[in-house]
N, C-alpha and C. Protein backbone atom coordinates (compact mmCIF):
# COMPACT_ATOMS: atom_id res chain seq x y z
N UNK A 1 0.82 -1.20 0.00
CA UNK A 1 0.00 0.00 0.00
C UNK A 1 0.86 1.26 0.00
N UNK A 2 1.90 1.30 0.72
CA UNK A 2 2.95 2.28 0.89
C UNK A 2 3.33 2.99 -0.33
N UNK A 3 3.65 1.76 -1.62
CA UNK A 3 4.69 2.28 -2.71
C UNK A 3 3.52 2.65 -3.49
N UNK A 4 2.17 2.09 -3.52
CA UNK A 4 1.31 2.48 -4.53
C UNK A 4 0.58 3.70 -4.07
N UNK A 5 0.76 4.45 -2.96
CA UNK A 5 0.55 6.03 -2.18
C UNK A 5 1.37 6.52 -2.87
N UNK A 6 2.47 6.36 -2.23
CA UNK A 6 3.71 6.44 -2.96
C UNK A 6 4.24 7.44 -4.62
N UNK A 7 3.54 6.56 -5.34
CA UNK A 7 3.77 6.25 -6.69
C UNK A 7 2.17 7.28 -7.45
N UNK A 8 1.56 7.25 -6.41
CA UNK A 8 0.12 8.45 -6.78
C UNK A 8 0.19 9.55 -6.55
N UNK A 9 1.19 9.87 -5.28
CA UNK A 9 1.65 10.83 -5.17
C UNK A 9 2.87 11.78 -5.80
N UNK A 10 3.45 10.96 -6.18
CA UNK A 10 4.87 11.07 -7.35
C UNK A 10 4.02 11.73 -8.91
N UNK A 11 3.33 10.95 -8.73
CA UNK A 11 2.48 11.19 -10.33
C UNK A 11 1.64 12.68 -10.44
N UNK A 12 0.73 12.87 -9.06
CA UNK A 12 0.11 13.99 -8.44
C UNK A 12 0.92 15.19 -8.54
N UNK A 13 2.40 15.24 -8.35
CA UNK A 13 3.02 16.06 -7.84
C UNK A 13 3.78 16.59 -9.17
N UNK A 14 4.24 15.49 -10.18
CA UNK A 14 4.60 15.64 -11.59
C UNK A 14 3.29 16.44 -12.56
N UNK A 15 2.19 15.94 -11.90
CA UNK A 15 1.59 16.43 -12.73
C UNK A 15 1.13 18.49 -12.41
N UNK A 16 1.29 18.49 -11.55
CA UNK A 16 0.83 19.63 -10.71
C UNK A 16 2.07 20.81 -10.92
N UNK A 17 3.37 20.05 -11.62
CA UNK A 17 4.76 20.60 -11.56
C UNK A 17 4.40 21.27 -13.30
N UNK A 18 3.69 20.42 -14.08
CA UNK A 18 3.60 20.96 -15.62
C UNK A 18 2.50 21.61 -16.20
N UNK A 19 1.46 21.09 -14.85
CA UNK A 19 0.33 21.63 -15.34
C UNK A 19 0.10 23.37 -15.46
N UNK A 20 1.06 24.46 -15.26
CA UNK A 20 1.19 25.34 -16.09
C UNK A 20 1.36 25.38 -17.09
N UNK A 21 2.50 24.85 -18.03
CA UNK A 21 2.46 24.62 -19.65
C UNK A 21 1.68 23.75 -20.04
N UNK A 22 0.59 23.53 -19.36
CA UNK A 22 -0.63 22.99 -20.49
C UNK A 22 -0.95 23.24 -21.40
N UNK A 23 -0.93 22.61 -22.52
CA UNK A 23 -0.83 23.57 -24.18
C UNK A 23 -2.48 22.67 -24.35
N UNK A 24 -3.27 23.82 -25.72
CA UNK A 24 -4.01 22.31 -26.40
C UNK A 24 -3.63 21.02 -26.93
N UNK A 25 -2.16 21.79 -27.82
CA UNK A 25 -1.82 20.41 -27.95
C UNK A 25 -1.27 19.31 -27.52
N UNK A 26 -0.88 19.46 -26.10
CA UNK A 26 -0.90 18.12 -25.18
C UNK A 26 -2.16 17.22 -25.09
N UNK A 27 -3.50 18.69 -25.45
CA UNK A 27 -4.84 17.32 -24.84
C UNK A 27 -5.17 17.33 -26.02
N UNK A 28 -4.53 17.46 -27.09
CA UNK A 28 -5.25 16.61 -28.80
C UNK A 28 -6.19 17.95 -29.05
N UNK A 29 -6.38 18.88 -28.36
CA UNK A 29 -7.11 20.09 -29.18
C UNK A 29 -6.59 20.66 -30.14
N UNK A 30 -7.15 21.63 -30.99
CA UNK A 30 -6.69 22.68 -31.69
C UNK A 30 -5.64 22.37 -32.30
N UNK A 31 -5.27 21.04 -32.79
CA UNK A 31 -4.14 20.82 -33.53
C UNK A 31 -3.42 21.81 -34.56
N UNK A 32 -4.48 22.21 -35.46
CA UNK A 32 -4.25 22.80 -36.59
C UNK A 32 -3.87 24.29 -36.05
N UNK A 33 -4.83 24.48 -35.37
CA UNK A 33 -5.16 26.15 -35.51
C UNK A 33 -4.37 26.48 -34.12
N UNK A 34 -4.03 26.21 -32.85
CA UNK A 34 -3.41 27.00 -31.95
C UNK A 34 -2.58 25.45 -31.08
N UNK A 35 -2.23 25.08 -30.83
CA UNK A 35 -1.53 23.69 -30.79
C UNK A 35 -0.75 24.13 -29.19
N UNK A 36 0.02 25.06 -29.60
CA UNK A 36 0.93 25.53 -28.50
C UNK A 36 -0.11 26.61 -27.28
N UNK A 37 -1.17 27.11 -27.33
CA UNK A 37 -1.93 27.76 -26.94
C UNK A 37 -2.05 27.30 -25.24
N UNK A 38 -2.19 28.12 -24.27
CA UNK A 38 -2.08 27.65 -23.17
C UNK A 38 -3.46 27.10 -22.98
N UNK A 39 -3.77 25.89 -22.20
CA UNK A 39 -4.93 25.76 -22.00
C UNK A 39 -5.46 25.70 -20.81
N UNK A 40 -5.04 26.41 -19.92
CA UNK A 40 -5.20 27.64 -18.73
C UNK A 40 -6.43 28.57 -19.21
N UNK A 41 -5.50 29.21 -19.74
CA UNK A 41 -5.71 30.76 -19.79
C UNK A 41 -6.23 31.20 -21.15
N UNK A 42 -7.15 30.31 -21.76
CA UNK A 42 -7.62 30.46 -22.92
C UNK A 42 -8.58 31.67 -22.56
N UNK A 43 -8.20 32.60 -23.80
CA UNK A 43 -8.67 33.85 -23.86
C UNK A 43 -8.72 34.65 -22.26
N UNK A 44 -7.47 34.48 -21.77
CA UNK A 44 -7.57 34.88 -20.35
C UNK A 44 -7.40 36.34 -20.45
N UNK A 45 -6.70 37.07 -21.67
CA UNK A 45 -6.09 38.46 -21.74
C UNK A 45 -7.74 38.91 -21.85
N UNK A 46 -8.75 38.92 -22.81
CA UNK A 46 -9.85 39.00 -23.16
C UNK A 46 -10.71 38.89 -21.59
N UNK A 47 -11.13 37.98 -20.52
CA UNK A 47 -11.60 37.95 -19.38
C UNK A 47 -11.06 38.62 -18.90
N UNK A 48 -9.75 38.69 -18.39
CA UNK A 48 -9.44 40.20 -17.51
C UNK A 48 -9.26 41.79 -18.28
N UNK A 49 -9.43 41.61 -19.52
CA UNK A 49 -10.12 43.07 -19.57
C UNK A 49 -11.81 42.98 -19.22
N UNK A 50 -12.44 42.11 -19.65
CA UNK A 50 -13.90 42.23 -19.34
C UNK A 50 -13.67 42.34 -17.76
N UNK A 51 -13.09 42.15 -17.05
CA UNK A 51 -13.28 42.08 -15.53
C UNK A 51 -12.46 43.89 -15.51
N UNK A 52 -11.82 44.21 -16.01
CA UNK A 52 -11.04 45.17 -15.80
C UNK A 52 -12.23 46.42 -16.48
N UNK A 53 -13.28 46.19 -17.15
CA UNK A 53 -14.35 47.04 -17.86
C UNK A 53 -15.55 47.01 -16.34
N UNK A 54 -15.53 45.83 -15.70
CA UNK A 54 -16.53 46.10 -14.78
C UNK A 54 -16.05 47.07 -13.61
N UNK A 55 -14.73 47.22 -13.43
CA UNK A 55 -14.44 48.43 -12.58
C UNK A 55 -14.81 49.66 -13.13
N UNK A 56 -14.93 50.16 -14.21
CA UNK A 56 -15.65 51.20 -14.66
C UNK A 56 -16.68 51.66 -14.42
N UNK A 57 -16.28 52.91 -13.69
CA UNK A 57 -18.03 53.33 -13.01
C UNK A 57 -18.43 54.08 -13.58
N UNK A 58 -18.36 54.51 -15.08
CA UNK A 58 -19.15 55.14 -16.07
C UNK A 58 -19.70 54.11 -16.98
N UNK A 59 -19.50 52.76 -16.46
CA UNK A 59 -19.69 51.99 -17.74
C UNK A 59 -21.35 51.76 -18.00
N UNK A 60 -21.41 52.18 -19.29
CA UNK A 60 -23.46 51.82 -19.75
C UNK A 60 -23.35 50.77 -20.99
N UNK A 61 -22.12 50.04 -21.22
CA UNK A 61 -22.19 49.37 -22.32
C UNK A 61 -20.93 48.71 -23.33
N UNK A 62 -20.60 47.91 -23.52
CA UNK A 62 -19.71 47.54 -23.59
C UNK A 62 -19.48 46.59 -25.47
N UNK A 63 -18.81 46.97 -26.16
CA UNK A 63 -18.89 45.92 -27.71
C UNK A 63 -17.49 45.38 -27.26
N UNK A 64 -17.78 44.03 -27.52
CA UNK A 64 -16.26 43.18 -27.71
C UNK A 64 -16.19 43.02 -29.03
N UNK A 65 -15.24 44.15 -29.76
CA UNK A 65 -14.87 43.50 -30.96
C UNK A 65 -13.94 42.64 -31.71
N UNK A 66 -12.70 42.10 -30.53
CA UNK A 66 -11.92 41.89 -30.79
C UNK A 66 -12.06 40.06 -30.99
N UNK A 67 -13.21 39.31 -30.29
CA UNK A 67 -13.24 38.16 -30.37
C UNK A 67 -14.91 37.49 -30.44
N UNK A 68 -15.36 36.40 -31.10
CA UNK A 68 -16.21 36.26 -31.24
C UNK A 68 -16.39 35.83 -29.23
N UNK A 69 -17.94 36.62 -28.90
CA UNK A 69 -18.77 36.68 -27.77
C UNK A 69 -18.43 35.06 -27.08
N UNK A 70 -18.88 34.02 -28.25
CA UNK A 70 -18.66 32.76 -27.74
C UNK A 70 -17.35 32.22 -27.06
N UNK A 71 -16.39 32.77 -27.15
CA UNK A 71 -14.96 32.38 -27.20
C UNK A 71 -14.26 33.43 -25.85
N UNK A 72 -15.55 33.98 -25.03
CA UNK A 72 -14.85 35.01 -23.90
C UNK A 72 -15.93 34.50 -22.74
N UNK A 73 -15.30 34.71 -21.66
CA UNK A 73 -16.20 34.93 -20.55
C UNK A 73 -17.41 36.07 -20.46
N UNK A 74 -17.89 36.42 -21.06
CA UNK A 74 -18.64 37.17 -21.42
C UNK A 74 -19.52 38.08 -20.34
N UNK A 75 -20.69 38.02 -20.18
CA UNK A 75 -21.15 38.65 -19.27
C UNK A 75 -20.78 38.01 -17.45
N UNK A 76 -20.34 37.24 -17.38
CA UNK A 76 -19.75 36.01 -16.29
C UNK A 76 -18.90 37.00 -15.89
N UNK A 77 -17.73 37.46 -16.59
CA UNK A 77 -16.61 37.98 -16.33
C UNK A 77 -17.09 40.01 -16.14
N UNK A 78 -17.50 40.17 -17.01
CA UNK A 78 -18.30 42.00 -16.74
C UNK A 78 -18.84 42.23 -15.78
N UNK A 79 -20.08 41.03 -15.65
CA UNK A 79 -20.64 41.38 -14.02
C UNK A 79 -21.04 42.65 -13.61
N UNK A 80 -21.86 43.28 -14.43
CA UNK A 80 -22.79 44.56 -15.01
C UNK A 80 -23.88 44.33 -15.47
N UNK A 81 -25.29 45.41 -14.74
CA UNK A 81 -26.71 45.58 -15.93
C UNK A 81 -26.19 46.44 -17.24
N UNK A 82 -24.79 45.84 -17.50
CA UNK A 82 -24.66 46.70 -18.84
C UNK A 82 -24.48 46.06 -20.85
N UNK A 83 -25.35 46.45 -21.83
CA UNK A 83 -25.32 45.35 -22.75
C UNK A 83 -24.00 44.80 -23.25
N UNK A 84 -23.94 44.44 -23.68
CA UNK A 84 -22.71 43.47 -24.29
C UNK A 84 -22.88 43.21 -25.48
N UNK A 85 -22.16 43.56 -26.54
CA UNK A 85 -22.60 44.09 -27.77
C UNK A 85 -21.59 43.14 -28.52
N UNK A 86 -21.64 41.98 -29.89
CA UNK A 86 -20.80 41.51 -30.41
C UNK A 86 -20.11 41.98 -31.43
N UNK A 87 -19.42 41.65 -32.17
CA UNK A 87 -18.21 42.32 -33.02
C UNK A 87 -19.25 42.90 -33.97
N UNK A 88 -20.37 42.25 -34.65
CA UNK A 88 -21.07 42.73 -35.99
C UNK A 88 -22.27 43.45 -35.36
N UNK A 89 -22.23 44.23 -34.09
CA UNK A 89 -23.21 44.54 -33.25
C UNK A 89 -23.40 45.88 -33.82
N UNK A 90 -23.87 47.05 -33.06
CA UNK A 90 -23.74 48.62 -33.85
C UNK A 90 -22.62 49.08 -33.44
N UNK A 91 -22.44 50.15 -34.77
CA UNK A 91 -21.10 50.52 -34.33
C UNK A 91 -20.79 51.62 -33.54
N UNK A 92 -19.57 51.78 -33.48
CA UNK A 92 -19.06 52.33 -32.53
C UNK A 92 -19.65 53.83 -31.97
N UNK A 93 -20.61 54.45 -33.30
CA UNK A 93 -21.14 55.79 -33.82
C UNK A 93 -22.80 55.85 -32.90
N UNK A 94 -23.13 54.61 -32.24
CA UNK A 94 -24.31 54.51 -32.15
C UNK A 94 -24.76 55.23 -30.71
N UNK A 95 -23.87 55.13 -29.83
CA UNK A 95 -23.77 55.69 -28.63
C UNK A 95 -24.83 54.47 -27.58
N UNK A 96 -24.51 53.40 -28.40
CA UNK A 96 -25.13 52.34 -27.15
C UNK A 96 -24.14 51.70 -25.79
N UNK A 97 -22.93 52.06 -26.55
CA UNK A 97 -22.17 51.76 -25.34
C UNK A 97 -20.57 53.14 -25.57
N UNK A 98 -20.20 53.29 -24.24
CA UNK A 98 -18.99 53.48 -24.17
C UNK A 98 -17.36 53.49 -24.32
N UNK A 99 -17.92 51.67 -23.93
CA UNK A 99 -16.49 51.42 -24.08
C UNK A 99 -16.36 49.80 -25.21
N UNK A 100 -15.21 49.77 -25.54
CA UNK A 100 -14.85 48.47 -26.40
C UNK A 100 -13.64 47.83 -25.68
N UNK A 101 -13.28 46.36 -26.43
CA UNK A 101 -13.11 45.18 -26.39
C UNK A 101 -12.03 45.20 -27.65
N UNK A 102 -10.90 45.86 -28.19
CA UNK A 102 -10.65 45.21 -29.31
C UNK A 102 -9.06 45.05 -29.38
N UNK A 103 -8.45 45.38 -30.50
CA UNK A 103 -7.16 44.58 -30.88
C UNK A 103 -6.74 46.21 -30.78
N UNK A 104 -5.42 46.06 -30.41
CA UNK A 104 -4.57 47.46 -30.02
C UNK A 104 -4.28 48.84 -31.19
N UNK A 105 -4.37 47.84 -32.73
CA UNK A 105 -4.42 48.90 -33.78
C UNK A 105 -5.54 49.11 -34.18
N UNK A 106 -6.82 49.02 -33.58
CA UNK A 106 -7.98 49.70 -32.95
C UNK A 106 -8.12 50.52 -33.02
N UNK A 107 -7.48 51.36 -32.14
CA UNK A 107 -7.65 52.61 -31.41
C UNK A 107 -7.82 53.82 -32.25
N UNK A 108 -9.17 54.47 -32.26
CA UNK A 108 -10.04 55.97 -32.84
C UNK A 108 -9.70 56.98 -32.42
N UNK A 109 -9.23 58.14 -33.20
CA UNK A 109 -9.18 59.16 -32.63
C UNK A 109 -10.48 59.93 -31.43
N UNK A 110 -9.99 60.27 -30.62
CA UNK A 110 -10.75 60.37 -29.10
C UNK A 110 -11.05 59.17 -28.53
N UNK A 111 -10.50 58.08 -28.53
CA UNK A 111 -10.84 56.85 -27.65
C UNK A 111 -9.29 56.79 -26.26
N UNK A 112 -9.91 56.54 -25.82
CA UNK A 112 -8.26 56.44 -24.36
C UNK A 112 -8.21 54.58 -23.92
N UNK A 113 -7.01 54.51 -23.96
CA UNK A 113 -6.54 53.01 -24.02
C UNK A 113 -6.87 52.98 -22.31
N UNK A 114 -7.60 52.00 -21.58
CA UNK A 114 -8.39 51.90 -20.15
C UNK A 114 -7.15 50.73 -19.52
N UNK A 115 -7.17 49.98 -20.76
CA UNK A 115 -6.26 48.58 -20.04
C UNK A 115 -5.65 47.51 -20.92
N UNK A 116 -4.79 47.06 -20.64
CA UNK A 116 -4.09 46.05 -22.27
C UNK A 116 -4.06 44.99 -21.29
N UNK A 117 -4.22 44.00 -22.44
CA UNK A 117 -3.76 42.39 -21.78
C UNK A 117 -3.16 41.99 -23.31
N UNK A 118 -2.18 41.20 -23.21
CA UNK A 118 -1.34 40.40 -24.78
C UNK A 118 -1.98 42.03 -25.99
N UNK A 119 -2.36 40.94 -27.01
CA UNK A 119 -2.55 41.90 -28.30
C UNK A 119 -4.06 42.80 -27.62
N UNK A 120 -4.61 43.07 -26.72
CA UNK A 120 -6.28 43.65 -26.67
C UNK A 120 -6.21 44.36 -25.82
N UNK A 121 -7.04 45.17 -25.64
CA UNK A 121 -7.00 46.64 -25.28
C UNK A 121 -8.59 46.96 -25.06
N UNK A 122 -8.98 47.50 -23.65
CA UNK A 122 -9.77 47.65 -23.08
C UNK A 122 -9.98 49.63 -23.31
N UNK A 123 -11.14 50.27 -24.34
CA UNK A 123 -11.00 51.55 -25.03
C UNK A 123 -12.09 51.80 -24.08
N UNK A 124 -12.42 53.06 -23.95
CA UNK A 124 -13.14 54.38 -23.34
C UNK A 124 -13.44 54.91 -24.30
N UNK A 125 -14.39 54.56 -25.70
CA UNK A 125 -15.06 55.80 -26.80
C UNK A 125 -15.61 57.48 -26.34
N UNK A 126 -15.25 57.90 -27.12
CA UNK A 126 -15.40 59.50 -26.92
C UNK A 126 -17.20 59.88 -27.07
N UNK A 127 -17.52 59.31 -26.36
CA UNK A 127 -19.11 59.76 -25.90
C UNK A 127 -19.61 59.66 -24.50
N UNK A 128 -20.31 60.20 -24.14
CA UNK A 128 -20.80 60.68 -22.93
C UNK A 128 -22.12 59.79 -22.76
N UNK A 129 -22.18 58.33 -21.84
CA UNK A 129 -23.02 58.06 -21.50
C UNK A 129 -23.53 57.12 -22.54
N UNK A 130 -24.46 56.98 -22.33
CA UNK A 130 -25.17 55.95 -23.69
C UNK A 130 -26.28 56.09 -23.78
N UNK A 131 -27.34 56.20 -25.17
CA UNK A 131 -28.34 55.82 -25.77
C UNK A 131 -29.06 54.69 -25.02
N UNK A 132 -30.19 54.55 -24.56
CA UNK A 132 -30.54 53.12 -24.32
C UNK A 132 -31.42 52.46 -25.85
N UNK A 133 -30.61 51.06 -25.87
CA UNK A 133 -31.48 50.57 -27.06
C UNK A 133 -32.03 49.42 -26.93
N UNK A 134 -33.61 49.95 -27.39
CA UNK A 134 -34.83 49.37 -26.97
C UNK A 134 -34.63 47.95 -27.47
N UNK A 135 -34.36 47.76 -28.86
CA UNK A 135 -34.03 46.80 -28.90
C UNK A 135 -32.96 45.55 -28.63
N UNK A 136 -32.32 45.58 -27.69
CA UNK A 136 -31.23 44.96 -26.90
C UNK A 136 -31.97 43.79 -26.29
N UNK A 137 -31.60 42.50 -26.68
CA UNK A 137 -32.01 41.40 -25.68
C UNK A 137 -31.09 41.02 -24.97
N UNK A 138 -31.71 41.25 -23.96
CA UNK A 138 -31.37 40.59 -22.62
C UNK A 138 -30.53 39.36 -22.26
N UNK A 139 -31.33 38.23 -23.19
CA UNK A 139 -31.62 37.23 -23.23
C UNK A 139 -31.37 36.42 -23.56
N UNK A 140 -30.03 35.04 -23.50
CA UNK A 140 -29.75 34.37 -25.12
C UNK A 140 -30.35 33.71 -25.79
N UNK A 141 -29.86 33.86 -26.94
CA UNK A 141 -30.71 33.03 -28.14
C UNK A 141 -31.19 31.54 -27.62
């Protein structure tokens, strides 16, 4: 019983030693398309700006354009009555939301960079407040 504790614990402890470089492609994911990709921290830069947008105490609204909605922690991570708008959502001109979600060569004249994680960048659009729009569901599909 000793060596087979032992020997679970050896294994427990190896495994706990690598399980930071967890890639997809150790667990057979994403072969093709991201292989080396941590599989931690998938889309983790993306969740801590959405967490880094809910400290915003002007925030009325938020577009992630930088990644499809499905592929982020989404409203989980914002943790706001505020909408959440996807990449092909209205644009930036509409005044439904404030702030964006996108890739760092992004950035609009009058927008202020709020917060970076890897390539994404948490923006402050140059409008005051937001439009409410009636048609916004709540709700998912």
């Amino acid at each position: 019983m000793g060596r087979a504790l032992a020997a679970a614990l050896g294994c427990a402890a190896f495994s706990a030693v690598r399980l930071p470089a967890l890639t997809f492609g150790d667990l057979g994911q994403y072969e093709h398309e991201r292989p080396g990709a941590s599989a931690l921290d998938d889309f983790g830069p993306v969740n801590r700006l959405l967490l880094a947008a809910h400290r915003q105490e002007d925030l009325c609204g938020l577009k992630v354009e930088a990644v499809h909605l499905a592929w982020c922690g989404g409203s989980t991570y914002l943790h706001r009555p505020a909408p959440l708008y996807p990449a092909n959502g209205p644009p930036r001109e509409s005044g439904f939301f404030n702030y964006a979600l996108a890739r760092q060569e992004w950035v609009t004249p009058g927008s202020s960079v709020v917060a970076r994680d890897g390539p994404y960048i948490l923006l402050r659009l140059p409008v005051s407040g937001c439009r409410r729009d009636e048609g916004y569901q709540w709700r998912l599909p």
